[in-house]
C-alpha atoms as a PDB file:
ATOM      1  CA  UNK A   1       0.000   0.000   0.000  1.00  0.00           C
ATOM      2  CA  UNK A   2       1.183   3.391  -0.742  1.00  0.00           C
ATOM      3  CA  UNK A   3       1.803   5.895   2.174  1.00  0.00           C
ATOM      4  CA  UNK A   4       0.982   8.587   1.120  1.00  0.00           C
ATOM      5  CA  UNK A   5      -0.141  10.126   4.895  1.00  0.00           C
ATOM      6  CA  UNK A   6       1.854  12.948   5.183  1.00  0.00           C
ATOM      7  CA  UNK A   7       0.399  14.416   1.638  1.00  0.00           C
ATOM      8  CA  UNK A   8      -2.640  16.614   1.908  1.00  0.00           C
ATOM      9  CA  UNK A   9      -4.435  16.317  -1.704  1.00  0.00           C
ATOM     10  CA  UNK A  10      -7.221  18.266  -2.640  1.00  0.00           C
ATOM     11  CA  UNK A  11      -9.787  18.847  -5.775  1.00  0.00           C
ATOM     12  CA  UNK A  12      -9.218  20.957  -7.799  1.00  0.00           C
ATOM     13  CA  UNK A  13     -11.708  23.466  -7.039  1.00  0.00           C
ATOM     14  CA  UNK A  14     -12.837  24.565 -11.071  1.00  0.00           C
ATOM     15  CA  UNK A  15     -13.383  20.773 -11.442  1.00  0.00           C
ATOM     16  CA  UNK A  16     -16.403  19.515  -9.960  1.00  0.00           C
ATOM     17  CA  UNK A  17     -14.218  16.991  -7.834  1.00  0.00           C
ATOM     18  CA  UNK A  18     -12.918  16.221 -11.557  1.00  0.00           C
ATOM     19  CA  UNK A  19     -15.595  14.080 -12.393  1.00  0.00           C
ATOM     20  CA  UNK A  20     -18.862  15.077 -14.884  1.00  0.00           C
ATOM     21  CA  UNK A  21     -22.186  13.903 -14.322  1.00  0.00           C
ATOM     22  CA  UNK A  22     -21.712  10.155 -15.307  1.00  0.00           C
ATOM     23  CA  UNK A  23     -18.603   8.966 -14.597  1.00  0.00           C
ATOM     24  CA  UNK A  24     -19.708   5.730 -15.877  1.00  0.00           C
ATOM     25  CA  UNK A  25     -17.590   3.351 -13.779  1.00  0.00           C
ATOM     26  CA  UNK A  26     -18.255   0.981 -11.797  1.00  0.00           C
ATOM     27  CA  UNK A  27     -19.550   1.139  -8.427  1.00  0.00           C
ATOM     28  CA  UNK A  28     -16.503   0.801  -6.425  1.00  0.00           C
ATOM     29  CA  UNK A  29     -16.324  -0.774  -2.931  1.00  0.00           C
ATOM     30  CA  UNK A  30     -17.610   0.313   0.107  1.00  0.00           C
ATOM     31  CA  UNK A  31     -15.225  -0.888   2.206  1.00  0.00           C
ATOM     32  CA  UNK A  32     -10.785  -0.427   1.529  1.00  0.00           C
ATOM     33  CA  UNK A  33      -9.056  -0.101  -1.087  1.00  0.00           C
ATOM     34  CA  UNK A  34      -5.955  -1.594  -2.222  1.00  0.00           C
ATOM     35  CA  UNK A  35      -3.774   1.575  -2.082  1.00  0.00           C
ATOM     36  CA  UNK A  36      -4.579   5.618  -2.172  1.00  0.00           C
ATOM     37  CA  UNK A  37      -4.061   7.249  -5.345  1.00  0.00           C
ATOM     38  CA  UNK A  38      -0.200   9.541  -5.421  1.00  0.00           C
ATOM     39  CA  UNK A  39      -0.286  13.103  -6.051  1.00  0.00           C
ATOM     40  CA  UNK A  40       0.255  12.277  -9.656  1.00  0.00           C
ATOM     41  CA  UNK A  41      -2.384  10.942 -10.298  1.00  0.00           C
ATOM     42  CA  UNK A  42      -4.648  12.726  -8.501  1.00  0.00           C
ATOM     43  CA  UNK A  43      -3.706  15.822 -10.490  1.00  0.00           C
ATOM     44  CA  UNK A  44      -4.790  13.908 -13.728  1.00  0.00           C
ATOM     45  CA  UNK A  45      -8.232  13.227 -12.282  1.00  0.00           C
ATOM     46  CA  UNK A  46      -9.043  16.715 -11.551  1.00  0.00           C
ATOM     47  CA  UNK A  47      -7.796  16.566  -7.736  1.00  0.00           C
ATOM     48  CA  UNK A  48      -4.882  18.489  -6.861  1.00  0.00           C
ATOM     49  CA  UNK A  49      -2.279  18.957  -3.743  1.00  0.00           C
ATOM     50  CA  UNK A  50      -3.243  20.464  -0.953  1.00  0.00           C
ATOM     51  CA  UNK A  51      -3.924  24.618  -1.195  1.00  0.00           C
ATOM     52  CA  UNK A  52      -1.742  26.965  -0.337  1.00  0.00           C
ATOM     53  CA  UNK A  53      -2.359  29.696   1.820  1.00  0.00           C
ATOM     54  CA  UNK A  54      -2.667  33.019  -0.688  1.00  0.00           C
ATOM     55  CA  UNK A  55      -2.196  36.022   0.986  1.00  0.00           C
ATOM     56  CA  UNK A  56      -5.370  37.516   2.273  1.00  0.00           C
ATOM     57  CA  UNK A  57      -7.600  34.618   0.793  1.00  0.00           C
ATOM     58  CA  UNK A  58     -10.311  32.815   2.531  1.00  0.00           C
ATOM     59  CA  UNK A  59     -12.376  29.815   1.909  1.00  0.00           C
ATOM     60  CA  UNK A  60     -16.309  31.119   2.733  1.00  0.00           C
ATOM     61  CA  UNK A  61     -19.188  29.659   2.215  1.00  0.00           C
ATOM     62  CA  UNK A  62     -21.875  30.986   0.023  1.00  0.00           C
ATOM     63  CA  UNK A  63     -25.624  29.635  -0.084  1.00  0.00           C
ATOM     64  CA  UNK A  64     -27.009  29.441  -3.435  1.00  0.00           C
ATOM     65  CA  UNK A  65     -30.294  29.993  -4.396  1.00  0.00           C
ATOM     66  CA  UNK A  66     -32.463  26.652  -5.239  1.00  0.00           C
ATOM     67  CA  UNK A  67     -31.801  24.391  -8.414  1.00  0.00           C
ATOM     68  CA  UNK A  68     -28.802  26.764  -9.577  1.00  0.00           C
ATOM     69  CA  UNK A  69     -25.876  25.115  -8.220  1.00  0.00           C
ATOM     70  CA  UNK A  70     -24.025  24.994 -11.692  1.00  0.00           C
ATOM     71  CA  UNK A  71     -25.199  28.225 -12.717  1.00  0.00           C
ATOM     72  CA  UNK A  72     -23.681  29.612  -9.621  1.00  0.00           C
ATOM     73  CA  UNK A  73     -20.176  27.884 -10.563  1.00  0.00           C
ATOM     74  CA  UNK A  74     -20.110  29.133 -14.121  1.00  0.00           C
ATOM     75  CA  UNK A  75     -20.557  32.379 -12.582  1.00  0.00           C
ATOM     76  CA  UNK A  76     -18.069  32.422 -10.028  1.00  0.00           C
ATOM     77  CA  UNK A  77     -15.058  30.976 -12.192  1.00  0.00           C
ATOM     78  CA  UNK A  78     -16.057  33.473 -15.060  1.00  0.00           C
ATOM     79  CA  UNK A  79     -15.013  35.915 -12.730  1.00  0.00           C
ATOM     80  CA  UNK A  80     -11.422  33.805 -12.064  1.00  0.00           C
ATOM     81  CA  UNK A  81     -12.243  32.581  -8.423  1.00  0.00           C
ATOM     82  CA  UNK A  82     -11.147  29.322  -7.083  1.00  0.00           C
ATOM     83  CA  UNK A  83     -14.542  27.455  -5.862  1.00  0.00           C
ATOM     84  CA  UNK A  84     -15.786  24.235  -4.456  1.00  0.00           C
ATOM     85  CA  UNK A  85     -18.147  22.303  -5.167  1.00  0.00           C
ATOM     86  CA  UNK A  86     -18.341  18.800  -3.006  1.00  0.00           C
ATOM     87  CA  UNK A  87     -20.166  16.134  -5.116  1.00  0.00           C
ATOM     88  CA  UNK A  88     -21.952  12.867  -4.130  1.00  0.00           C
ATOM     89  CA  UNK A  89     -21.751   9.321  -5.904  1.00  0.00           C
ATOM     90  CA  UNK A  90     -24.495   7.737  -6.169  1.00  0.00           C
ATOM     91  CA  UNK A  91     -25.380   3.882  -7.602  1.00  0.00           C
ATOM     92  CA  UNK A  92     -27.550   3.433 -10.827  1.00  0.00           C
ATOM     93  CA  UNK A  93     -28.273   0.535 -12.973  1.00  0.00           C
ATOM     94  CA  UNK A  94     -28.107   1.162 -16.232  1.00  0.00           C
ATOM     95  CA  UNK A  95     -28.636  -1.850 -19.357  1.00  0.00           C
ATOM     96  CA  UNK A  96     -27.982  -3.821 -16.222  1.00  0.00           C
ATOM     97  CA  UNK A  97     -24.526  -2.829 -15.054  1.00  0.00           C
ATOM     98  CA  UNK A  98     -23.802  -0.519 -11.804  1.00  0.00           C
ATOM     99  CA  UNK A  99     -22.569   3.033 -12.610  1.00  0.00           C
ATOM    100  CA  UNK A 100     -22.140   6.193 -10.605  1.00  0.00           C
ATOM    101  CA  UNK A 101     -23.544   9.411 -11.187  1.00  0.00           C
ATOM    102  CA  UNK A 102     -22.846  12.607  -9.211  1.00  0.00           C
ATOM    103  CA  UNK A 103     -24.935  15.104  -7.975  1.00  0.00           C
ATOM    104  CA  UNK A 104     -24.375  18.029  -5.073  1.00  0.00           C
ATOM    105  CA  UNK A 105     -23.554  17.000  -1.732  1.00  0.00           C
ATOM    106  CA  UNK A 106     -24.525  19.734  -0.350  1.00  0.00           C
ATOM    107  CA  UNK A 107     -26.783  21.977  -3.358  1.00  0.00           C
ATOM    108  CA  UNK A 108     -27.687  24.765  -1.576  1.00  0.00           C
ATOM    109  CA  UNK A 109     -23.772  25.846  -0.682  1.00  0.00           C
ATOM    110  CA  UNK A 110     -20.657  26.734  -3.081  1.00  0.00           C
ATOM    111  CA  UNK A 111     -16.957  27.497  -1.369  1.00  0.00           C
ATOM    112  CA  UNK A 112     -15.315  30.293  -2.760  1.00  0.00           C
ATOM    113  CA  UNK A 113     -11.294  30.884  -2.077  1.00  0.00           C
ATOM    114  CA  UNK A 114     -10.952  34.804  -2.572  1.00  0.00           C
ATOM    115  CA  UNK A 115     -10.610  37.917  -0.499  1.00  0.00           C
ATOM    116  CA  UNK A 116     -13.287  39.562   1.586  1.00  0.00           C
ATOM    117  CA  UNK A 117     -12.794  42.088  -1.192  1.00  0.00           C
ATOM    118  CA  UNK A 118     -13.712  39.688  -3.626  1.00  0.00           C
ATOM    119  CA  UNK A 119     -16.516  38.246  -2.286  1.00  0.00           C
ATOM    120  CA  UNK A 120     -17.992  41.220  -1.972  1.00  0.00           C
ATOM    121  CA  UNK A 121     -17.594  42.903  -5.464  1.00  0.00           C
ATOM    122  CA  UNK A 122     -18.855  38.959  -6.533  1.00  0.00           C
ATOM    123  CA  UNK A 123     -22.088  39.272  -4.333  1.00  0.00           C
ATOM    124  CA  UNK A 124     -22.895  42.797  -5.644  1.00  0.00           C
ATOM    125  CA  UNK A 125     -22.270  42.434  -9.422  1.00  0.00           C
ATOM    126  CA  UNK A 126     -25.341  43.014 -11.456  1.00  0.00           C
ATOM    127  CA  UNK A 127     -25.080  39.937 -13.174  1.00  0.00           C
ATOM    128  CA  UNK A 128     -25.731  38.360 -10.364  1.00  0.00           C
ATOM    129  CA  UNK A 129     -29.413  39.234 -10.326  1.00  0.00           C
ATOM    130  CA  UNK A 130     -30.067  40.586 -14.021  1.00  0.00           C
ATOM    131  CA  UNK A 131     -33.325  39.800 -15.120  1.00  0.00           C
ATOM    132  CA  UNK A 132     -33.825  37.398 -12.323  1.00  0.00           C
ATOM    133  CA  UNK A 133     -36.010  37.821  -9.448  1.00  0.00           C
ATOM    134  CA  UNK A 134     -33.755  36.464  -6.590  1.00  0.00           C
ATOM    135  CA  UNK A 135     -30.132  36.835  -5.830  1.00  0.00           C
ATOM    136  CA  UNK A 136     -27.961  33.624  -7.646  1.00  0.00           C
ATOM    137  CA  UNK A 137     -25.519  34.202  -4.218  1.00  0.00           C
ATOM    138  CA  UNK A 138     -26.131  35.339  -0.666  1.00  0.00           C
ATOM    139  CA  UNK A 139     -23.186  34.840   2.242  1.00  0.00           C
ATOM    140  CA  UNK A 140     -23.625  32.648   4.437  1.00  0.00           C
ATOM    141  CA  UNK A 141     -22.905  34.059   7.967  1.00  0.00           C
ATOM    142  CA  UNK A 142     -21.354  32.441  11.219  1.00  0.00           C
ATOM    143  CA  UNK A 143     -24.043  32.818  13.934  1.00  0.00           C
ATOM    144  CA  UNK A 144     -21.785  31.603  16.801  1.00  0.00           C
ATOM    145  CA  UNK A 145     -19.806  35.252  16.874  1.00  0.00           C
ATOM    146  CA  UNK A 146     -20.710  38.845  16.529  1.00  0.00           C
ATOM    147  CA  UNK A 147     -18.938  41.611  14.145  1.00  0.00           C
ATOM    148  CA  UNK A 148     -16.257  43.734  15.655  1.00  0.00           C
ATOM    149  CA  UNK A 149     -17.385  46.728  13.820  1.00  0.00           C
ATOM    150  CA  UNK A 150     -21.235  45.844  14.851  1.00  0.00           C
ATOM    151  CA  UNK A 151     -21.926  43.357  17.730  1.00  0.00           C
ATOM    152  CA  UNK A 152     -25.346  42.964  16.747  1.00  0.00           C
ATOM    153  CA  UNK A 153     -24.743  41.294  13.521  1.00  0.00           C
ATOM    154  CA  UNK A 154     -22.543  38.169  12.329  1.00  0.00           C
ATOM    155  CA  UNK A 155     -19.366  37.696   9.845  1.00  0.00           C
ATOM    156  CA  UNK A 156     -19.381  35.674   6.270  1.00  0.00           C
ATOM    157  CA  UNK A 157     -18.524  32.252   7.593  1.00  0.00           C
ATOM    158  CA  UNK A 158     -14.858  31.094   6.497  1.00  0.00           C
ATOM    159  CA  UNK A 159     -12.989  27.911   6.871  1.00  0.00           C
ATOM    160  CA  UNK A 160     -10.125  27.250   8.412  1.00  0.00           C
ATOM    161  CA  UNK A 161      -7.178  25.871   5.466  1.00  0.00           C
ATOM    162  CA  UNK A 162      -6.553  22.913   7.549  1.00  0.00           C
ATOM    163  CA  UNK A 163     -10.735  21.917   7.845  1.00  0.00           C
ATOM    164  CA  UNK A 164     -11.135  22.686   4.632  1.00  0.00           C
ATOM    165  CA  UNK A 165      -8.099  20.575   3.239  1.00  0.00           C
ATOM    166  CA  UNK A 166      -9.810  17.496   5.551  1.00  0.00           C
ATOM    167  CA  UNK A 167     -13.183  18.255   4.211  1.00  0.00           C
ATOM    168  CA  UNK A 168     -12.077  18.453   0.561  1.00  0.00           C
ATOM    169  CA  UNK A 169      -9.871  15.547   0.961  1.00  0.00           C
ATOM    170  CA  UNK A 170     -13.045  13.070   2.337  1.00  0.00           C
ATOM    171  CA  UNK A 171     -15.897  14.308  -0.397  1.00  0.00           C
ATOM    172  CA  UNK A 172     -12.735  13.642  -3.283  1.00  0.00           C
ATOM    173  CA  UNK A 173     -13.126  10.274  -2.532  1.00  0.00           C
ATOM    174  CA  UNK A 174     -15.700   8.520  -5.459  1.00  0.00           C
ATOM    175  CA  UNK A 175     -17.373   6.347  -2.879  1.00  0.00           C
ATOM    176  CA  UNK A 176     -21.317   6.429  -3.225  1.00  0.00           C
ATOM    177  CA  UNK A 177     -21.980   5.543   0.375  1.00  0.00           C
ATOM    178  CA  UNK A 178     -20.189   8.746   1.510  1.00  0.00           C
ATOM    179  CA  UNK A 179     -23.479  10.541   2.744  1.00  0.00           C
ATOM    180  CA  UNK A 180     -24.125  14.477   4.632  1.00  0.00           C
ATOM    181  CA  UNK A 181     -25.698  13.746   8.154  1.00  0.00           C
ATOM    182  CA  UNK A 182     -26.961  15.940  11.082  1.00  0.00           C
ATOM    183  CA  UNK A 183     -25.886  16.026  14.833  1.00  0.00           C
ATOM    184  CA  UNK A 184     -29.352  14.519  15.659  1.00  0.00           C
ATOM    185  CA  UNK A 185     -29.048  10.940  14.336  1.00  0.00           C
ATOM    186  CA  UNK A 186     -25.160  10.090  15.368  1.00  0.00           C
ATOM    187  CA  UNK A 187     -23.651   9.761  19.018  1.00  0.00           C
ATOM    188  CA  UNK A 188     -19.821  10.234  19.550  1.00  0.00           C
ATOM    189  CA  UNK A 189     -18.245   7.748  21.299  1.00  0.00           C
ATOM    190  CA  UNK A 190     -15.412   9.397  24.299  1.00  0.00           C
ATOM    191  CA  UNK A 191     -12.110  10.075  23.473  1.00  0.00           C
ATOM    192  CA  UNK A 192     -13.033   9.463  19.562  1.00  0.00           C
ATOM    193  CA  UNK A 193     -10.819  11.851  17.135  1.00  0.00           C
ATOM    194  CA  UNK A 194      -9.230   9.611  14.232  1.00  0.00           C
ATOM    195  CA  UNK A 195      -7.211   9.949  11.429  1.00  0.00           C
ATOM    196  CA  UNK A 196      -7.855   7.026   8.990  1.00  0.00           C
ATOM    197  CA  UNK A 197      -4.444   4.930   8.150  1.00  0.00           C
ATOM    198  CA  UNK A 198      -5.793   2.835   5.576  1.00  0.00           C
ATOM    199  CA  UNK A 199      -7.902   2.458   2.830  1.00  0.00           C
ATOM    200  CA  UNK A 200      -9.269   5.622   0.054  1.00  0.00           C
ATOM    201  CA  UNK A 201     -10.139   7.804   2.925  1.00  0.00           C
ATOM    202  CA  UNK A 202      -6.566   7.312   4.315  1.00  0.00           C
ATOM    203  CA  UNK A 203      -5.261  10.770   5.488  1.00  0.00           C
ATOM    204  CA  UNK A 204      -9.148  12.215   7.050  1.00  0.00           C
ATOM    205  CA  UNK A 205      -9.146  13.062  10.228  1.00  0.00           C
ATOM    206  CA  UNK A 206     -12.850  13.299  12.124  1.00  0.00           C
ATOM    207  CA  UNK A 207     -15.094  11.195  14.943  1.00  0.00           C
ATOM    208  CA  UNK A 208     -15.742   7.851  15.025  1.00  0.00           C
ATOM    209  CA  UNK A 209     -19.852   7.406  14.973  1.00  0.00           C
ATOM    210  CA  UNK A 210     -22.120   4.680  14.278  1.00  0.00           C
ATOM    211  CA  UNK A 211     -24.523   5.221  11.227  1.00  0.00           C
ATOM    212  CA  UNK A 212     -26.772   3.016   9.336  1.00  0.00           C
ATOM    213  CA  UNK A 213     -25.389   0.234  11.121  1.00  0.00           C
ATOM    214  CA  UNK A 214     -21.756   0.995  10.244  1.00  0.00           C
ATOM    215  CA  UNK A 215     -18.629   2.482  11.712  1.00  0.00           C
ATOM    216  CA  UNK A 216     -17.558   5.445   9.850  1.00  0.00           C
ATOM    217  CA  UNK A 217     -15.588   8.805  10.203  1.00  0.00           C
ATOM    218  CA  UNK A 218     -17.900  11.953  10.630  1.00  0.00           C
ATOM    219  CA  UNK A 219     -15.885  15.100   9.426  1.00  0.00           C
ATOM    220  CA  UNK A 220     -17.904  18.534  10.906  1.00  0.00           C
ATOM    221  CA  UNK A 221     -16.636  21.572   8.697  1.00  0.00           C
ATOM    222  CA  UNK A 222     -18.609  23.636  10.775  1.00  0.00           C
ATOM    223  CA  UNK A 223     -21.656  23.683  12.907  1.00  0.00           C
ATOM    224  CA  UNK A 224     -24.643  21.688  10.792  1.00  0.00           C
ATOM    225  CA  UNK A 225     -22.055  20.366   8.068  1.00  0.00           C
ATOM    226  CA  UNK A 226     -21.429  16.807   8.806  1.00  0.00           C
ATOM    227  CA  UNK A 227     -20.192  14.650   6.330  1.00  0.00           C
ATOM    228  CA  UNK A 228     -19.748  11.029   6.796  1.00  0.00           C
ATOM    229  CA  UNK A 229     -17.136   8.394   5.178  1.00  0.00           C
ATOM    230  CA  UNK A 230     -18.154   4.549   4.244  1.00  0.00           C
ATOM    231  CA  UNK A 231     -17.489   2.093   6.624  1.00  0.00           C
ATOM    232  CA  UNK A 232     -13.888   2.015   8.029  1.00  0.00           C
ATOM    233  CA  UNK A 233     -12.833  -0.366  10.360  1.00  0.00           C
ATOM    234  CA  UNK A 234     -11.043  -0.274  13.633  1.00  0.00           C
ATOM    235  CA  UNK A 235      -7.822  -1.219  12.348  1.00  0.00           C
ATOM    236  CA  UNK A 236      -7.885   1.676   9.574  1.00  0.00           C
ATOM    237  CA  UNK A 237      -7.244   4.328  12.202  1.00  0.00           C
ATOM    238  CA  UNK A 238      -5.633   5.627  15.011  1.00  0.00           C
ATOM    239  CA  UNK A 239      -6.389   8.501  17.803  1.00  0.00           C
ATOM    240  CA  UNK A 240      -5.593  11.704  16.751  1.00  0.00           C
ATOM    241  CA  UNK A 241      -3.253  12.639  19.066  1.00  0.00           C
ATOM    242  CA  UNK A 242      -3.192  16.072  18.656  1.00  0.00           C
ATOM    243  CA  UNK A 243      -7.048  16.860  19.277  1.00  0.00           C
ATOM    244  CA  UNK A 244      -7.039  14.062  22.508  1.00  0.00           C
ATOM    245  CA  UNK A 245      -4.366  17.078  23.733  1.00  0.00           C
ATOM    246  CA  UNK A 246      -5.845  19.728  23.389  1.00  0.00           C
ATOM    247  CA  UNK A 247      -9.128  18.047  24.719  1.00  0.00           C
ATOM    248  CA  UNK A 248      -7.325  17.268  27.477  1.00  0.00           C
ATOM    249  CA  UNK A 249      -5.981  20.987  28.420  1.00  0.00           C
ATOM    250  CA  UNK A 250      -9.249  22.135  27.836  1.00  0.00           C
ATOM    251  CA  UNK A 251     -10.558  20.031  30.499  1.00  0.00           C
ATOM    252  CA  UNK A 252      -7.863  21.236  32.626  1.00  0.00           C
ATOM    253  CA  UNK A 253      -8.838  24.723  31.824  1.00  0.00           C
ATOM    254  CA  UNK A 254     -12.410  24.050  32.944  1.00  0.00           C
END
């Protein structure tokens, strides 16, 4: 098996994950597999090493008005941003043979990589709105913390490099049972921060939870964004660590 741990790939953002609508392959399997792909040749199927910092650039999240999740992408990398758009596989038959389709993960949210500055000349162009009756783009704001310049209202939400690397990293993977899930319908077991050693999602680091009747690794890019992996088993990871550290200074604290 390749170790390729201490690389941190990522899609390339213009790409879709790198994949069109029907990738036409077959479904692949939900549990390991043999090896993790290299850099190489994850920058020939549209995924890409891990981003770079750039200056003042941000990853934030945008909410996109319903049913225009592509429209929204044309848009934004007319005007020569870097955005993301996570993608989920799903199984079809079709003339009797499995094959994978794609469709949005999460449709009602684009990431854009760009300055405040940016952002904001992108939210207020005209085209955004001509002849239209709603707004194609709206930010998305972080209600756990208050302006500086005006406590009584919130900032764009951005994301962290390092989350968004992870996050980018998990929804890369072309596994169909890779599934969005809310806080209500998992329970974290103590002491559970992983990084998975094995396997396609080798590399992720998130919580260990139980979901339709399977172990799997939740990754939470922020609060109501969960994303789940396929099943992973106990031998395909190890604490993080790291995070059991700084949960354990934090308990101190307290």
């Amino acid at each position: 098996m390749e170790d390729t741990t201490n690389l941190s790939p990522k899609a390339d953002a213009s790409l879709y994950n790198g994949q069109p609508s029907d990738t036409g392959l077959s479904c692949p399997s939900a549990g390991l597999t043999s090896r993790t792909p290299s850099i190489s040749e994850d920058s020939r199927n549209g995924v890409s090493v891990e981003n770079v910092p750039a200056g003042n650039k941000q990853w934030f999240v945008l909410r996109v008005s319903y049913g225009r999740i592509d429209k929204a992408k044309t848009f934004v990398e007319a005007k020569g941003l870097e955005c993301y758009v996570p993608l989920q596989y799903k199984e079809v038959r079709k003339q009797g043979k499995k094959r994978i389709i794609t469709t949005p993960l999460l449709p009602s949210l684009i990431f854009v990589h760009a300055s405040a500055e940016q952002v904001e000349a992108l939210l207020h162009d005209n085209k955004v709105v001509a002849n239209e009756s709603r707004a194609l783009l709206s930010y998305y704001f972080n209600h756990t913390i208050h302006r500086q310049d005006n406590p009584d209202r919130n900032p764009p939400l951005t994301i962290q490099d390092e989350a968004m690397n992870n996050f980018i990293r998990l929804t890369s993977v072309k596994n169909p049972h890779i599934i969005p899930v809310t806080s209500d319908n998992i329970q974290f077991k103590l002491g559970d921060n992983i990084v998975v050693t094995e396997g396609e999602f080798k590399g992720v680091h998130g919580r260990v939870a139980r979901i339709a009747g399977q172990q799997r690794v939740v990754v939470e890019l922020f609060d109501g964004c969960l994303v789940a992996t396929a099943y992973v088993p106990r031998e395909a990871m190890r604490k993080n660590i790291t995070q059991v550290v700084i949960a354990t200074k934090l308990n101190m604290i307290r």
